[in-house]
PDB file of N, CA and C in Angstrom:
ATOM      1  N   UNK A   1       0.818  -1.203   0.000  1.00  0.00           N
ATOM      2  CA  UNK A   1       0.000   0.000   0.000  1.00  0.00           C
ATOM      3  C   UNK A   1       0.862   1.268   0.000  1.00  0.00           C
ATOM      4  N   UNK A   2       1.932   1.501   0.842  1.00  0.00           N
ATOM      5  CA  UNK A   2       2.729   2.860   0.745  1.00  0.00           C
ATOM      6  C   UNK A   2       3.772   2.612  -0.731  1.00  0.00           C
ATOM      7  N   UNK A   3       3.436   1.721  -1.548  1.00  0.00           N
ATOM      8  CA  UNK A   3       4.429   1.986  -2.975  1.00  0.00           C
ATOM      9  C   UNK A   3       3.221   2.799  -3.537  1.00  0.00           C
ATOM     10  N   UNK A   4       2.027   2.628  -3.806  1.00  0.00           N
ATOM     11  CA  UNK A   4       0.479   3.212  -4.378  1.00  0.00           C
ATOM     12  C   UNK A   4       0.516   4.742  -4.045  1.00  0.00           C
ATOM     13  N   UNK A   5       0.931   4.738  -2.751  1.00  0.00           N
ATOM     14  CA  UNK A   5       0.625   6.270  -2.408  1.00  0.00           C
ATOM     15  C   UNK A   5       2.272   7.077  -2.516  1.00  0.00           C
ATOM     16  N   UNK A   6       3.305   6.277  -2.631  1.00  0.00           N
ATOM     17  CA  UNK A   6       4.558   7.474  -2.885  1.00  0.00           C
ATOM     18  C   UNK A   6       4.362   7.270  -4.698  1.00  0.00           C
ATOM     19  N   UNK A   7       3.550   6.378  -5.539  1.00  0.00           N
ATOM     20  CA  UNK A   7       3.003   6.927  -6.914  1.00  0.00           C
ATOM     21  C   UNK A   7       1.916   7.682  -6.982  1.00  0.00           C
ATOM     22  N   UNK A   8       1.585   8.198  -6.344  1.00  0.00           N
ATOM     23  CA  UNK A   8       0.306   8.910  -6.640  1.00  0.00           C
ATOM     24  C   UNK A   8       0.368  10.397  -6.854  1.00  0.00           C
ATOM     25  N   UNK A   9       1.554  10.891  -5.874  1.00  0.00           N
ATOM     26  CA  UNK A   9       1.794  12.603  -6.237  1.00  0.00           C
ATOM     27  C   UNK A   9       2.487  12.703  -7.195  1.00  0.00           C
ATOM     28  N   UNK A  10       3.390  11.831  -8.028  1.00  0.00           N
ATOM     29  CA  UNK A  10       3.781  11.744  -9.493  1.00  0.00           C
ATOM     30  C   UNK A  10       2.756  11.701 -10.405  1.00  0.00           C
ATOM     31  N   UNK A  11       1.824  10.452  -9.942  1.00  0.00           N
ATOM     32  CA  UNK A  11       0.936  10.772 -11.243  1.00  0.00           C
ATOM     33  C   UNK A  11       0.036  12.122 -11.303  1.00  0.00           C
ATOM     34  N   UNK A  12      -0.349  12.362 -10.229  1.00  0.00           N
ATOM     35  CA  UNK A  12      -1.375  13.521 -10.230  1.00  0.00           C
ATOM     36  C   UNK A  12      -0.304  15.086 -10.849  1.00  0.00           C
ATOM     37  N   UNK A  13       0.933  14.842 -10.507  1.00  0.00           N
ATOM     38  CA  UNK A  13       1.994  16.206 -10.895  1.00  0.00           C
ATOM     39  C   UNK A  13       2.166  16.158 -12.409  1.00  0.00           C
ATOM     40  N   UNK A  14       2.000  14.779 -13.139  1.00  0.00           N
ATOM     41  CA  UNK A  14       2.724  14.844 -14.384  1.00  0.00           C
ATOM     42  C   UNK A  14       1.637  14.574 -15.381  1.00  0.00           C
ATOM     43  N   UNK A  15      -0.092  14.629 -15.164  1.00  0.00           N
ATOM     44  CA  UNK A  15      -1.077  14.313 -15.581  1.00  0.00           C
ATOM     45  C   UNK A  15      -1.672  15.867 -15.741  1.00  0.00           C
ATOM     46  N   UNK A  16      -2.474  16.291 -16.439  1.00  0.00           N
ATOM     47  CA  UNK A  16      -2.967  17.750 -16.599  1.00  0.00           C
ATOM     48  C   UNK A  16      -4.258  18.105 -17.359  1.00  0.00           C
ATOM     49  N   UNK A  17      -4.930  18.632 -17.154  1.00  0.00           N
ATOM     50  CA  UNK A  17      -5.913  18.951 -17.968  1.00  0.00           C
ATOM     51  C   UNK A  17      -5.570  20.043 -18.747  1.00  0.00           C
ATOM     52  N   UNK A  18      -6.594  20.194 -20.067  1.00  0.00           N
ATOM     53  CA  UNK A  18      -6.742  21.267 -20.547  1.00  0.00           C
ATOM     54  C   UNK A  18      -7.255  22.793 -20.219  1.00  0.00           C
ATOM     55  N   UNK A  19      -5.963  23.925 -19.926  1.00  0.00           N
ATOM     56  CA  UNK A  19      -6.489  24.907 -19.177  1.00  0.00           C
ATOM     57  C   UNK A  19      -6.456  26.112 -20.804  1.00  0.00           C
ATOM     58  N   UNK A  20      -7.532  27.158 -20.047  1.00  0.00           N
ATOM     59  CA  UNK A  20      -7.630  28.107 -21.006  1.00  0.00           C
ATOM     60  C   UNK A  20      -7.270  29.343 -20.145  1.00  0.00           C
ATOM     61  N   UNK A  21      -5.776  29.689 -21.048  1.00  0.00           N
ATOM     62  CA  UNK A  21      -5.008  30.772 -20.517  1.00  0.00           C
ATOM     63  C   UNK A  21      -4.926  31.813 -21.556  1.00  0.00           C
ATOM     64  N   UNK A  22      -4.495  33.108 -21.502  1.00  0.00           N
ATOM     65  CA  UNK A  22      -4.081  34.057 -22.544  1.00  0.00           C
ATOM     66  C   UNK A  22      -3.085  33.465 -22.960  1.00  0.00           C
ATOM     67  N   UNK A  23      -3.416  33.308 -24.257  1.00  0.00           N
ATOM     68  CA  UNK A  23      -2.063  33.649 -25.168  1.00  0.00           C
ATOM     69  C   UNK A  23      -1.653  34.581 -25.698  1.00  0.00           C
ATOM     70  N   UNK A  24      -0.226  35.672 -25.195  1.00  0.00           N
ATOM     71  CA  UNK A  24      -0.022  36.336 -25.673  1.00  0.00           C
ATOM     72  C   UNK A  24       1.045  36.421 -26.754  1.00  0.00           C
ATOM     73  N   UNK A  25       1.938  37.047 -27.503  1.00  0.00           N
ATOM     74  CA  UNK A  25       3.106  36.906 -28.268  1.00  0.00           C
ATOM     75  C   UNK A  25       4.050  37.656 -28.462  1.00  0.00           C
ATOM     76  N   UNK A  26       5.018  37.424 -27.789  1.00  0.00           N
ATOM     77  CA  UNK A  26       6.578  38.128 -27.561  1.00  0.00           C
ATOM     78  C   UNK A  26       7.011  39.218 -28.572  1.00  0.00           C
ATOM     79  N   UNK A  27       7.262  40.075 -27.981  1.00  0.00           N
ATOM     80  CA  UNK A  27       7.782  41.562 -29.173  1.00  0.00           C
ATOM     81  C   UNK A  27       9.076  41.134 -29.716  1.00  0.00           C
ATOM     82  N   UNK A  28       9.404  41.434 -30.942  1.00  0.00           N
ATOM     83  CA  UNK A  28      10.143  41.007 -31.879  1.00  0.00           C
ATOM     84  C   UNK A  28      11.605  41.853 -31.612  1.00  0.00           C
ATOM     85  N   UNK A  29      11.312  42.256 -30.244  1.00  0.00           N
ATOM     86  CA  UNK A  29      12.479  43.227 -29.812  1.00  0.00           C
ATOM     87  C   UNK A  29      13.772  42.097 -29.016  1.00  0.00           C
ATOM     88  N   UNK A  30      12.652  40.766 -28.496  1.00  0.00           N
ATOM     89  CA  UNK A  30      13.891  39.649 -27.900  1.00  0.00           C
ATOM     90  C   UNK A  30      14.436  39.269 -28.665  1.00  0.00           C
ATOM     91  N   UNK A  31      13.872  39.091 -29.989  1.00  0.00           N
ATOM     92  CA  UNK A  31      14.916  38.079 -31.367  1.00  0.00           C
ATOM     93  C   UNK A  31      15.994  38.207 -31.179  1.00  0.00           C
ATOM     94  N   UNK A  32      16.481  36.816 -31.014  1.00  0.00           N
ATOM     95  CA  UNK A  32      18.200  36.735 -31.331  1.00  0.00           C
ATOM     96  C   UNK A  32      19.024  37.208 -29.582  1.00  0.00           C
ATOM     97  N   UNK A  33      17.724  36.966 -28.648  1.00  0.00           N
ATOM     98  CA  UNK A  33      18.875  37.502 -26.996  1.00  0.00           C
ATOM     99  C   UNK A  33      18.643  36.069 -26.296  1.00  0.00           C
ATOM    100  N   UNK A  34      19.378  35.782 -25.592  1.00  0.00           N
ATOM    101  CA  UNK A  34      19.521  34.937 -24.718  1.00  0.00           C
ATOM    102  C   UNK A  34      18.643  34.595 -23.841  1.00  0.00           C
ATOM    103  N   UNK A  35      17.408  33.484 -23.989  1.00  0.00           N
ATOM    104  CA  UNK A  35      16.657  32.762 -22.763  1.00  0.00           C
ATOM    105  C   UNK A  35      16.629  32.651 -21.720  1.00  0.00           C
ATOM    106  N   UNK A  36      15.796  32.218 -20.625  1.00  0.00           N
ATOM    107  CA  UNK A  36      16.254  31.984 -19.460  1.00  0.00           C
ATOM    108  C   UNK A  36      16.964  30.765 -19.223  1.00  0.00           C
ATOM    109  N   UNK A  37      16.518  29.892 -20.441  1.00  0.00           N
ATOM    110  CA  UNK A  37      17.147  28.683 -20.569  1.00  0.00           C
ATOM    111  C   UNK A  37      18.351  28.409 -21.229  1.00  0.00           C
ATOM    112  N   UNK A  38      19.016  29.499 -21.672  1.00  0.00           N
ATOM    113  CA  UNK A  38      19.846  29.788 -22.100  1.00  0.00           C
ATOM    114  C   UNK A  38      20.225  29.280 -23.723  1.00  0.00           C
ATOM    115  N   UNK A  39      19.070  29.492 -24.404  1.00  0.00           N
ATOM    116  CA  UNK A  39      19.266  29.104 -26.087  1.00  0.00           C
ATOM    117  C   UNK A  39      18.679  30.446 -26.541  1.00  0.00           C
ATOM    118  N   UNK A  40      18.871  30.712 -27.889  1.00  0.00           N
ATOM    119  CA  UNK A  40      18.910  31.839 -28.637  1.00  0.00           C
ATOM    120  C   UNK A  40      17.430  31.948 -29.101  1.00  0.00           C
ATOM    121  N   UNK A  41      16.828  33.081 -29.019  1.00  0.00           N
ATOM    122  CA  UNK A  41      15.147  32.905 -29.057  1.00  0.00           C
ATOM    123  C   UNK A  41      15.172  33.739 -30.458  1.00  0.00           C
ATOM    124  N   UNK A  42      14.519  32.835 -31.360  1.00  0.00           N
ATOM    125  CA  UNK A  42      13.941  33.272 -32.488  1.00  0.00           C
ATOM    126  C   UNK A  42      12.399  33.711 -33.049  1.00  0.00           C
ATOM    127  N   UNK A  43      12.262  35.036 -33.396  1.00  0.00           N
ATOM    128  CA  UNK A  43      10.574  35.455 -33.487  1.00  0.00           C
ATOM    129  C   UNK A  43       9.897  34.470 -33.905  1.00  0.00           C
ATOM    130  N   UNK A  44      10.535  34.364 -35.689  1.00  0.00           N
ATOM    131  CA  UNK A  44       9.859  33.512 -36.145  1.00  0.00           C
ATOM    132  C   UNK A  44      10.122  31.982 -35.838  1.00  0.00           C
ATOM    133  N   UNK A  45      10.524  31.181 -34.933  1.00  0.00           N
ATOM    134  CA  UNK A  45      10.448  30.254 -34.560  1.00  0.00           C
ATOM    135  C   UNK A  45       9.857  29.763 -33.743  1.00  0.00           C
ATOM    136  N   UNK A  46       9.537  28.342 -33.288  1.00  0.00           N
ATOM    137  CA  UNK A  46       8.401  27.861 -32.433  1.00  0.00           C
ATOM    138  C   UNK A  46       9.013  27.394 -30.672  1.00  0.00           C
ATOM    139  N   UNK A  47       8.428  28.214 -30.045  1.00  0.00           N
ATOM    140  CA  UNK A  47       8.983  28.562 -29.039  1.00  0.00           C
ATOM    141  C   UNK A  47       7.649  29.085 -27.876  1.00  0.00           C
ATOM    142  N   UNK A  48       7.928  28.967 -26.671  1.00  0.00           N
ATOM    143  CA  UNK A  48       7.072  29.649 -25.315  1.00  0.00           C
ATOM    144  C   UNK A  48       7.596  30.058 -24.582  1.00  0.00           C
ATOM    145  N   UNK A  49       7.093  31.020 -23.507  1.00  0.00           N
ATOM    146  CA  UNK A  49       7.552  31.364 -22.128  1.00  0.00           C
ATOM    147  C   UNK A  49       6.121  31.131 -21.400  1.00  0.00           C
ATOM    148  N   UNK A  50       6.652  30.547 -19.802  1.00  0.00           N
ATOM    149  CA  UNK A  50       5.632  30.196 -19.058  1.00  0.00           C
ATOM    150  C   UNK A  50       6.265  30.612 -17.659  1.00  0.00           C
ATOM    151  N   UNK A  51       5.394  31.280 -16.698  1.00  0.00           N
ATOM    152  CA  UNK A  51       5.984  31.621 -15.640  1.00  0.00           C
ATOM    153  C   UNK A  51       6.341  30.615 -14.707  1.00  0.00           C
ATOM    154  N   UNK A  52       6.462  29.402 -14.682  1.00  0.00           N
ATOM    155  CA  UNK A  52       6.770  28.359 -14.041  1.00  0.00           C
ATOM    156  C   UNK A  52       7.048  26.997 -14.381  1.00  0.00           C
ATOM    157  N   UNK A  53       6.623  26.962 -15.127  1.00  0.00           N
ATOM    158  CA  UNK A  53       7.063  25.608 -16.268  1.00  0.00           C
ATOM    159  C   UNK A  53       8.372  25.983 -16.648  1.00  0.00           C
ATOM    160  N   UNK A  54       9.280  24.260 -15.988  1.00  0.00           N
ATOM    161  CA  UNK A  54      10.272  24.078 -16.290  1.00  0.00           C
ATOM    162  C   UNK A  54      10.689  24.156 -17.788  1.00  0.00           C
ATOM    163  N   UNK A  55      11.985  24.746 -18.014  1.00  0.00           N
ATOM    164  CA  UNK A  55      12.918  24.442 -19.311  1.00  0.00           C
ATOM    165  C   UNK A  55      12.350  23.214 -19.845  1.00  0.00           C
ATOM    166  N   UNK A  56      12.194  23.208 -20.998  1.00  0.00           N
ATOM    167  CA  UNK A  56      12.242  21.931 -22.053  1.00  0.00           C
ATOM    168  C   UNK A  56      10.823  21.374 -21.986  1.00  0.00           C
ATOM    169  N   UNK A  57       9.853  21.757 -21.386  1.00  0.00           N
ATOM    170  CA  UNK A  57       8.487  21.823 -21.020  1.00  0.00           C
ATOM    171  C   UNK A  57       7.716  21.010 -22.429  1.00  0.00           C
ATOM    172  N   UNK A  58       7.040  20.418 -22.397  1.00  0.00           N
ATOM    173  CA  UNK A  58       6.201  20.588 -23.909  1.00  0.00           C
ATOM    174  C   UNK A  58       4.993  20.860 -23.791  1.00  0.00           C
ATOM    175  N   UNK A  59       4.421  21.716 -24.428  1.00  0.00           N
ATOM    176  CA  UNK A  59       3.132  22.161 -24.206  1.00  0.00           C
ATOM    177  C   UNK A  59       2.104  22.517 -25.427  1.00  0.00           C
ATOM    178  N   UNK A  60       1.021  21.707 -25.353  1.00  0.00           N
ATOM    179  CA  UNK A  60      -0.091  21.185 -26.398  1.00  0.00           C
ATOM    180  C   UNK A  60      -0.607  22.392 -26.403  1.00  0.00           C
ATOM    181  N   UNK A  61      -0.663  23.364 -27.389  1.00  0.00           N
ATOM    182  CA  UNK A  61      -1.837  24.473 -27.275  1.00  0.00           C
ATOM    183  C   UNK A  61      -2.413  24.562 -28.535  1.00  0.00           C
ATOM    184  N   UNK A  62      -3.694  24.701 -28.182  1.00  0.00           N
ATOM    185  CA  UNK A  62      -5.081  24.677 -29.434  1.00  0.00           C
ATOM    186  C   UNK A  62      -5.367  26.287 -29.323  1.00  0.00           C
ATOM    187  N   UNK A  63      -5.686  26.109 -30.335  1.00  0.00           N
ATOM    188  CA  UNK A  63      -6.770  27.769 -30.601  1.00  0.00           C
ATOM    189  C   UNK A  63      -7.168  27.322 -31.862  1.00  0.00           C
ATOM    190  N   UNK A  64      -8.527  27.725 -32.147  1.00  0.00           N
ATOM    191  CA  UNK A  64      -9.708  27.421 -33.130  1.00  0.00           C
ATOM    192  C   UNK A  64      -9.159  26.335 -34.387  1.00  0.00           C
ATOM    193  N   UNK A  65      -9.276  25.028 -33.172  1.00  0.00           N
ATOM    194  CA  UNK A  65      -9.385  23.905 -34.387  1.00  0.00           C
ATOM    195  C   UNK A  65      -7.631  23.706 -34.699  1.00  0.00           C
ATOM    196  N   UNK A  66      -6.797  24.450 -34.107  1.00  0.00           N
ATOM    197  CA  UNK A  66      -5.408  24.019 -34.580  1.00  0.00           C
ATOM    198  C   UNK A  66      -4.584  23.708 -33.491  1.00  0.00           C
ATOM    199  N   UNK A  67      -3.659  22.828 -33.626  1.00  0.00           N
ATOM    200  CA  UNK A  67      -2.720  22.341 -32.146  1.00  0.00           C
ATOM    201  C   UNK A  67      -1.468  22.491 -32.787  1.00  0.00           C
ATOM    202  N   UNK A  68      -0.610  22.928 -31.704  1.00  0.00           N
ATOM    203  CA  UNK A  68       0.627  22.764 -31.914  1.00  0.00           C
ATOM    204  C   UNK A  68       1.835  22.256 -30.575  1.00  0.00           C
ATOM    205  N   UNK A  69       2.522  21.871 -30.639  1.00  0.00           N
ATOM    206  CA  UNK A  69       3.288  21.823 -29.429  1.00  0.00           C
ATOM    207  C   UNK A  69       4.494  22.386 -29.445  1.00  0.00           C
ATOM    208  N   UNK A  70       4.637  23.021 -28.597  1.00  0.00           N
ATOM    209  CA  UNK A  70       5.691  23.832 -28.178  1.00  0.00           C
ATOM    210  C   UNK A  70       6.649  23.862 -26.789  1.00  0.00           C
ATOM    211  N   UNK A  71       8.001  23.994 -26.919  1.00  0.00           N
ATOM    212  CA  UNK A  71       8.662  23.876 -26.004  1.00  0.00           C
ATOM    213  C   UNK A  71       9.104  25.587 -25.471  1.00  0.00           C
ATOM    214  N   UNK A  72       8.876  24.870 -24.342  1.00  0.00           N
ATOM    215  CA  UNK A  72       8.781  26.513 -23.207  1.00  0.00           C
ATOM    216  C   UNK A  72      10.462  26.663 -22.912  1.00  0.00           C
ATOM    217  N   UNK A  73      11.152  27.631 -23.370  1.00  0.00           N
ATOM    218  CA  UNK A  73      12.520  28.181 -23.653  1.00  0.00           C
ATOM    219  C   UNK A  73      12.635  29.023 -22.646  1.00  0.00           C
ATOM    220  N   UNK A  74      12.159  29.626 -22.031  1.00  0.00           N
ATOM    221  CA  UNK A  74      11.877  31.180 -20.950  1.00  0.00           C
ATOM    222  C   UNK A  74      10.812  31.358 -20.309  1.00  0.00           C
ATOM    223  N   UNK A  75      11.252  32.419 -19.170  1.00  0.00           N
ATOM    224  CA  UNK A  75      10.313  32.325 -18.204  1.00  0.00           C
ATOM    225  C   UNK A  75       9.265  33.638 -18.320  1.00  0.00           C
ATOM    226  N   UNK A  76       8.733  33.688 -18.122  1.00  0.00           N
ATOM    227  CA  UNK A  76       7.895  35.011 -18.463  1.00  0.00           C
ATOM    228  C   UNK A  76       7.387  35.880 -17.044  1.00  0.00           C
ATOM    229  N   UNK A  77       7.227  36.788 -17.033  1.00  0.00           N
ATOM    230  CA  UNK A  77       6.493  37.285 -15.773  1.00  0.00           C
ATOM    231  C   UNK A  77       5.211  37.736 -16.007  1.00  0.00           C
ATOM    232  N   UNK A  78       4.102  36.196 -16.396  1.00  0.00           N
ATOM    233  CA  UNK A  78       2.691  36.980 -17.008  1.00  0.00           C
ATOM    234  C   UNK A  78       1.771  35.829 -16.083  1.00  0.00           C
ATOM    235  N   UNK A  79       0.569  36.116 -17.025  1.00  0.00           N
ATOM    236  CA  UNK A  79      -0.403  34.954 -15.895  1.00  0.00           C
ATOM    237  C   UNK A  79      -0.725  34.662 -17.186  1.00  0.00           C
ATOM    238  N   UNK A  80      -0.047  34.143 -17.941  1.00  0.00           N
ATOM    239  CA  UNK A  80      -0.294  33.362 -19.786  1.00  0.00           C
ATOM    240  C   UNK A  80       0.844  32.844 -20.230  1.00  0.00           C
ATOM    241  N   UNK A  81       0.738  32.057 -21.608  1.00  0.00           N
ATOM    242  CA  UNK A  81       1.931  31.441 -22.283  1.00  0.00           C
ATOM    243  C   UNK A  81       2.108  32.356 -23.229  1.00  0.00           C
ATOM    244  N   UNK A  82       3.223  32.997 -23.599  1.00  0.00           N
ATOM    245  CA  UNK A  82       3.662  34.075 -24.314  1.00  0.00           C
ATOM    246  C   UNK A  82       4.124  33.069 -25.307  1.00  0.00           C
ATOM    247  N   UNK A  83       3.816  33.195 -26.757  1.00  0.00           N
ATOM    248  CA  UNK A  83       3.935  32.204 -28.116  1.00  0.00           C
ATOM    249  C   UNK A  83       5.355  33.287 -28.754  1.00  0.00           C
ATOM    250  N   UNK A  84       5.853  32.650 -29.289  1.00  0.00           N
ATOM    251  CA  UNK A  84       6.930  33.194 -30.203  1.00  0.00           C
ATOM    252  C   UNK A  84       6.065  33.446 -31.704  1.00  0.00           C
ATOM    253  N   UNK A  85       6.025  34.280 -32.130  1.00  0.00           N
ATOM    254  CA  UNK A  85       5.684  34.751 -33.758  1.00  0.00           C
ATOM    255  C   UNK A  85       5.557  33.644 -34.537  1.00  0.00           C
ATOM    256  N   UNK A  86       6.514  32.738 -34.718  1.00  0.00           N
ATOM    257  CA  UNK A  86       6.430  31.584 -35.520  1.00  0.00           C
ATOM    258  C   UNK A  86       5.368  31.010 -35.131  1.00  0.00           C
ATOM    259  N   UNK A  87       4.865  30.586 -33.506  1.00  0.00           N
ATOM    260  CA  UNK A  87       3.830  29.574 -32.957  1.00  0.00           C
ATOM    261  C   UNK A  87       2.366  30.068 -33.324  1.00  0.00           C
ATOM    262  N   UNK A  88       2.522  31.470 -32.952  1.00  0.00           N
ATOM    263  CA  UNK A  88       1.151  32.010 -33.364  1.00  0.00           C
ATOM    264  C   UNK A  88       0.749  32.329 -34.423  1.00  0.00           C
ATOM    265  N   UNK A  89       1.706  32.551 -35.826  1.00  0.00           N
ATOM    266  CA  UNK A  89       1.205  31.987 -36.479  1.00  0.00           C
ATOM    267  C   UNK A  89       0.509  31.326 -37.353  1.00  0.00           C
ATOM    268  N   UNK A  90       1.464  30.083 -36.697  1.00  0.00           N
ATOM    269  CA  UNK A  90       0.830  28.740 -36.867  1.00  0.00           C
ATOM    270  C   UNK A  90      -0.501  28.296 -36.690  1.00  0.00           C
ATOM    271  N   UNK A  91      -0.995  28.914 -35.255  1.00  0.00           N
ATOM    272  CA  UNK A  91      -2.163  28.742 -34.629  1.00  0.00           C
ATOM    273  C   UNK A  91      -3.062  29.811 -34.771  1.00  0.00           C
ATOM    274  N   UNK A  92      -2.861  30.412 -35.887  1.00  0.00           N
ATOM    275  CA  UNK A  92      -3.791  31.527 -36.381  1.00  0.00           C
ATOM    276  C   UNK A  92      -4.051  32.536 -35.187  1.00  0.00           C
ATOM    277  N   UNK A  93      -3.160  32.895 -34.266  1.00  0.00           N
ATOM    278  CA  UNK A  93      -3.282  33.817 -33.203  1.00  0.00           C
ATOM    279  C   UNK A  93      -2.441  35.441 -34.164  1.00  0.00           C
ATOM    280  N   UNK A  94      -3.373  36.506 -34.273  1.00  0.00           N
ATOM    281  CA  UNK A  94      -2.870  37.640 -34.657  1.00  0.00           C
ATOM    282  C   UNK A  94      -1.704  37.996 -33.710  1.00  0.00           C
ATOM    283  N   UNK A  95      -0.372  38.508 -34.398  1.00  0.00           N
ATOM    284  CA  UNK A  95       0.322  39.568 -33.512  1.00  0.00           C
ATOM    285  C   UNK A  95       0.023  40.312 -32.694  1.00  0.00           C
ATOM    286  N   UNK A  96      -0.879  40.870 -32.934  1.00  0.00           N
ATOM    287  CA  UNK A  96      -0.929  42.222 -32.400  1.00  0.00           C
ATOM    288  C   UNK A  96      -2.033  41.876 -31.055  1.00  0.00           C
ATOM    289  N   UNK A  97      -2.301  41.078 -30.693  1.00  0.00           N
ATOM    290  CA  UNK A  97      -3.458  40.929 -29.690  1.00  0.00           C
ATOM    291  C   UNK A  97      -3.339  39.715 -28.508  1.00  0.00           C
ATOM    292  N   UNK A  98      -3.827  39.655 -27.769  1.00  0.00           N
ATOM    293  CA  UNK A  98      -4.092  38.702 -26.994  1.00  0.00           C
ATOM    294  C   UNK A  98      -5.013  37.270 -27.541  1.00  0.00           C
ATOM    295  N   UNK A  99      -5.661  36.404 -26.864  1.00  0.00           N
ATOM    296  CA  UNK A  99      -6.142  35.039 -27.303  1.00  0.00           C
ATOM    297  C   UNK A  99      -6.558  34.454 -26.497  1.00  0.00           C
ATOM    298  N   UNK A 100      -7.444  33.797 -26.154  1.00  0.00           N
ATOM    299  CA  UNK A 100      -7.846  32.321 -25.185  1.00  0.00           C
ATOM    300  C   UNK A 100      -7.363  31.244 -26.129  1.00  0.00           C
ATOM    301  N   UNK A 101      -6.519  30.465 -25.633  1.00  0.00           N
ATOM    302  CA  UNK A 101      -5.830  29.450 -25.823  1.00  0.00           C
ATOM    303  C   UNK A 101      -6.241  27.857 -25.043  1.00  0.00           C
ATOM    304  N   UNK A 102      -5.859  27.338 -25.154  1.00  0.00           N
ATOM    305  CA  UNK A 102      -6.151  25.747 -24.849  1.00  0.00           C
ATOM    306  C   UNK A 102      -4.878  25.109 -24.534  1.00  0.00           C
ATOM    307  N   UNK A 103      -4.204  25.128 -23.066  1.00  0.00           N
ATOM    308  CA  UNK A 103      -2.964  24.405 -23.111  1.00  0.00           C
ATOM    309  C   UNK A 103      -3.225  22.960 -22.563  1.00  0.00           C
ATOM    310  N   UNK A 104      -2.284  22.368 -22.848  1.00  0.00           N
ATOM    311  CA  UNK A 104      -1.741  20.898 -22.171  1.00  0.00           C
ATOM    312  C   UNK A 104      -0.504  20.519 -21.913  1.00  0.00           C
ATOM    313  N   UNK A 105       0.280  20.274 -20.458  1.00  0.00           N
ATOM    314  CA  UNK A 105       1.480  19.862 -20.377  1.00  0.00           C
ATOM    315  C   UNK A 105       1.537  18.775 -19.072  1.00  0.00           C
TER     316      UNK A 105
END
């Protein structure tokens, strides 16, 4: 019985539902500076920042009918997943605006 319960706060930590957060999208002013994770962040490339989600993260996000997954590179100081230009896109999210998004990680 105590192997059941030291698996159980793993599964419940690494299991997730689908949450609906802002998606916003990074100003084209970071291109080409250094991450928190320390790799080179490209606009047009597919990329996230999440204020707590670990480096190397992968994260399922939908917006109207399209998914993509993306790895979270940086940390952000928002209450949303900030998309890199390339991600949004992809996912038909305009530049210039905010979004309700659909994540999974």
């Amino acid at each position: 019985m105590k192997r059941l319960l030291l698996l159980l706060p793993f599964a419940i930590a690494t299991t997730a539902d689908a949450r609906v957060v802002k998606g916003t999208v990074y100003h084209e002013w970071y291109d080409n500076r250094i991450t928190y994770c320390g790799t080179v962040y490209k606009h047009w490339g597919v990329s996230a920042a999440h204020p707590w989600l670990p480096c190397g993260t992968k994260v399922r996000v939908t917006h109207a009918g399209r998914t993509l997954t993306v790895p979270v590179l940086d940390k952000c100081d928002c209450n949303a997943l900030d998309l890199s230009a390339g991600a949004a896109y992809k996912l038909g999210i305009p530049l210039d605006g905010t979004r309700p998004i659909y994540i999974t990680y």
